[in-house]
Protein backbone atom coordinates (compact mmCIF):
# COMPACT_ATOMS: atom_id res chain seq x y z
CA UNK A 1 -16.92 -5.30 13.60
CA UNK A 2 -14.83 -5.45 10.87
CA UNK A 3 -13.22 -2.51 9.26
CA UNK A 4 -13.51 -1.60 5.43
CA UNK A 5 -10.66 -1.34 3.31
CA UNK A 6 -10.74 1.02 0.66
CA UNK A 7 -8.77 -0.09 -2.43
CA UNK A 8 -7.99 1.11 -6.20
CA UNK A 9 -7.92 -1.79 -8.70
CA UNK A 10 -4.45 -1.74 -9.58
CA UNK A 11 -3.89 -1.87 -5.72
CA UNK A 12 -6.37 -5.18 -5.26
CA UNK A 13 -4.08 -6.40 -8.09
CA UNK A 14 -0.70 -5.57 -6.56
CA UNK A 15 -2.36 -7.64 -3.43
CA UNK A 16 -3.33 -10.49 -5.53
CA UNK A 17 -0.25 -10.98 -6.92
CA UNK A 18 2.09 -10.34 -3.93
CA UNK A 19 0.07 -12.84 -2.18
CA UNK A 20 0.80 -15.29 -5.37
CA UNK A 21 4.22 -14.46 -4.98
CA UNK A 22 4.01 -15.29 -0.77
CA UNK A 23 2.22 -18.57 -0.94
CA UNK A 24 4.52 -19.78 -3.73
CA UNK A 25 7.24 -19.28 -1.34
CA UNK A 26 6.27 -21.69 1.19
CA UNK A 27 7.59 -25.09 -0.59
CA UNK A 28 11.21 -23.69 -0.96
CA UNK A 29 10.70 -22.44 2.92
CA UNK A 30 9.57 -25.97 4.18
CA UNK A 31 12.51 -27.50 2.11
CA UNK A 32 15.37 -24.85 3.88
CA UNK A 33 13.71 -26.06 7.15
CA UNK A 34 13.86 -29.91 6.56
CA UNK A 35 17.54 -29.35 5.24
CA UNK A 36 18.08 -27.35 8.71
CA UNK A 37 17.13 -29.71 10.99
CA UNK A 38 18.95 -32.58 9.65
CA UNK A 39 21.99 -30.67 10.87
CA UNK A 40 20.84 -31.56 13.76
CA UNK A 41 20.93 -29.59 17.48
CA UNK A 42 18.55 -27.18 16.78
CA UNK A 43 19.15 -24.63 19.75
CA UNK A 44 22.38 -23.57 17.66
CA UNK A 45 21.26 -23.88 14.30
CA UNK A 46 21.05 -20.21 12.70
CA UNK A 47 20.04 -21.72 9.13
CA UNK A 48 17.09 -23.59 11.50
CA UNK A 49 16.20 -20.08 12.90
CA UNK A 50 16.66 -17.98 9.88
CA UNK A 51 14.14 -20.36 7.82
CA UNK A 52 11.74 -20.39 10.30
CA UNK A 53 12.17 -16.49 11.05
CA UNK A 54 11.57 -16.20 7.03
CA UNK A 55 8.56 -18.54 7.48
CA UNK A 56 7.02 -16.10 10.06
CA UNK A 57 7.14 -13.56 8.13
CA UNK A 58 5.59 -14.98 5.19
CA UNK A 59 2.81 -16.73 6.74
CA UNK A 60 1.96 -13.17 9.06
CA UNK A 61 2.25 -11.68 5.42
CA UNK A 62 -0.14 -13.78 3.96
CA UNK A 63 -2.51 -13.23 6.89
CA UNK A 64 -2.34 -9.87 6.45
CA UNK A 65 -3.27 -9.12 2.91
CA UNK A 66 -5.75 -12.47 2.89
CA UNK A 67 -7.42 -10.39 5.50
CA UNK A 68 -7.68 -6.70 3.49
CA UNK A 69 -8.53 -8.62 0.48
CA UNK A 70 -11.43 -10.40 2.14
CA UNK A 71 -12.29 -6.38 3.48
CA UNK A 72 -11.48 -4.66 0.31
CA UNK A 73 -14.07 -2.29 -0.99
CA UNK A 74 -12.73 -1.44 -4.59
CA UNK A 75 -12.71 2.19 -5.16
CA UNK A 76 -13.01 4.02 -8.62
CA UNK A 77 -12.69 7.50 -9.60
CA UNK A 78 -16.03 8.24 -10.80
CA UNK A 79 -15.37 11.77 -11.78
CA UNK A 80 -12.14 13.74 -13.30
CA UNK A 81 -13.79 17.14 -12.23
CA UNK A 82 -13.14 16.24 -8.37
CA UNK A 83 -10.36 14.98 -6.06
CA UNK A 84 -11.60 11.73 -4.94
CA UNK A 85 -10.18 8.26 -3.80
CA UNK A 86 -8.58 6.99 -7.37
CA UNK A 87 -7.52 10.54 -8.82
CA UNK A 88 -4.54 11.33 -10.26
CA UNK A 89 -3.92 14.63 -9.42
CA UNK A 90 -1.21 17.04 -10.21
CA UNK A 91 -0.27 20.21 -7.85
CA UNK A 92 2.11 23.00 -8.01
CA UNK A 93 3.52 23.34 -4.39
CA UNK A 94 6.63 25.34 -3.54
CA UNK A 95 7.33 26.15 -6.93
CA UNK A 96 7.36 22.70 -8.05
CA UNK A 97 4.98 20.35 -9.58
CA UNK A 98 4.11 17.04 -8.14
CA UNK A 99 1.97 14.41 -9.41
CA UNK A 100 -0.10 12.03 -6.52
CA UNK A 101 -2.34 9.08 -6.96
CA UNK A 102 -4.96 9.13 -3.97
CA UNK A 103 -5.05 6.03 -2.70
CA UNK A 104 -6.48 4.27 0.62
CA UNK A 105 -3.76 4.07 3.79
CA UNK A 106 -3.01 0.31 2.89
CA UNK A 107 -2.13 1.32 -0.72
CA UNK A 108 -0.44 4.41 0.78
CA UNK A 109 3.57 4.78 -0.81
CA UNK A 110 4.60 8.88 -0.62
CA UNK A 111 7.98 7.66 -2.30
CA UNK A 112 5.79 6.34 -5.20
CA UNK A 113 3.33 9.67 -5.37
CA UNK A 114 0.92 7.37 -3.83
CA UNK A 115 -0.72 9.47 -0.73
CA UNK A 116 -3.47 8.20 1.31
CA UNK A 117 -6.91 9.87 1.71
CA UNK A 118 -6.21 10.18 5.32
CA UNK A 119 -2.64 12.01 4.74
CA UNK A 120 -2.63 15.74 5.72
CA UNK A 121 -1.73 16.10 1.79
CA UNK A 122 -4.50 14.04 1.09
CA UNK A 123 -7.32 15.67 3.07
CA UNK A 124 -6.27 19.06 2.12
CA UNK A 125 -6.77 17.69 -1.71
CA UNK A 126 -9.84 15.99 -1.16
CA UNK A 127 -13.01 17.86 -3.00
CA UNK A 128 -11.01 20.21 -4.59
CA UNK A 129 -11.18 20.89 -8.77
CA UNK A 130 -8.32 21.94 -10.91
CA UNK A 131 -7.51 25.88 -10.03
CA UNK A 132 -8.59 25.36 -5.89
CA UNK A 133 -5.64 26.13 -3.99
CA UNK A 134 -4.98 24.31 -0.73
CA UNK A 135 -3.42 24.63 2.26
CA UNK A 136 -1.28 21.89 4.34
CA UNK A 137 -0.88 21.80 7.97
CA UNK A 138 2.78 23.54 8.08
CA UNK A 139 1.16 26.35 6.15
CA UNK A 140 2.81 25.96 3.01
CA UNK A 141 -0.12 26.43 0.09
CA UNK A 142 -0.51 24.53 -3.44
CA UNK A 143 -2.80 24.63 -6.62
CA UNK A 144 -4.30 21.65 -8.27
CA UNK A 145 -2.96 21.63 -11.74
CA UNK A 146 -5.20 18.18 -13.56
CA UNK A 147 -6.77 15.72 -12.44
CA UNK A 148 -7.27 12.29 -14.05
């Protein structure tokens, strides 16, 4: 069965162009391998080994975001009265205010203010409107401020 992923459109785009970005790779990857092996023994070639290490990780890359793209469901936030997958929301918490796009857990970058539905932050946000406060699992308590 396969699984759903939940995506914003500027997310799917991100995707898109990563994966641009991955497959373009793979001609100057095949050209550090061909220049590797014609210095011959293999077993003790690290410039051998680091290409193909590289080309691992590109090609399990690509796999990976050919497969959420072909299971993306893109999401839209239908309504600026609500927190909902899409929202922009900004909270006062601890005295200070912080400003999180909701995103899906693939999309998910807390460094970025992108938090994932399925974050304690984001399920104590979900379904709330501006002036609900909320309550995360260490007990600390915030107040939606906007949300766009």
């Amino acid at each position: 069965m396969k699984k759903t992923v939940s995506l914003t459109k500027q997310g799917k785009q991100d995707l898109e162009k990563e994966l641009e970005a991955l497959i373009a790779r793979r001609p100057q990857i095949a050209e550090r391998l061909q220049i590797a092996r014609s210095f011959g023994d293999l077993s003790e070639n690290q410039e051998y080994t680091d290409a193909r290490s590289e080309q691992k990780t590109v090609e399990n890359r690509i796999g990976e975001i050919e497969e959420i793209l072909k299971n993306a469901k893109v999401i839209s936030n239908t309504s600026h009265n609500k927190v909902s997958m899409g929202a922009e929301v900004t909270v006062t918490l601890a005295g200070k205010r912080h400003k999180y796009s909701i995103v899906g857990p693939v999309e998910a970058d807390p460094l970025n203010g992108k938090i994932s539905d399925k974050s304690p932050i984001g399920q104590a946000l979900m379904g709330k409107v501006v002036g609900d406060t909320y309550q995360l699992p260490n007990g600390n308590k915030g107040k939606i401020v906007e949300i766009n």
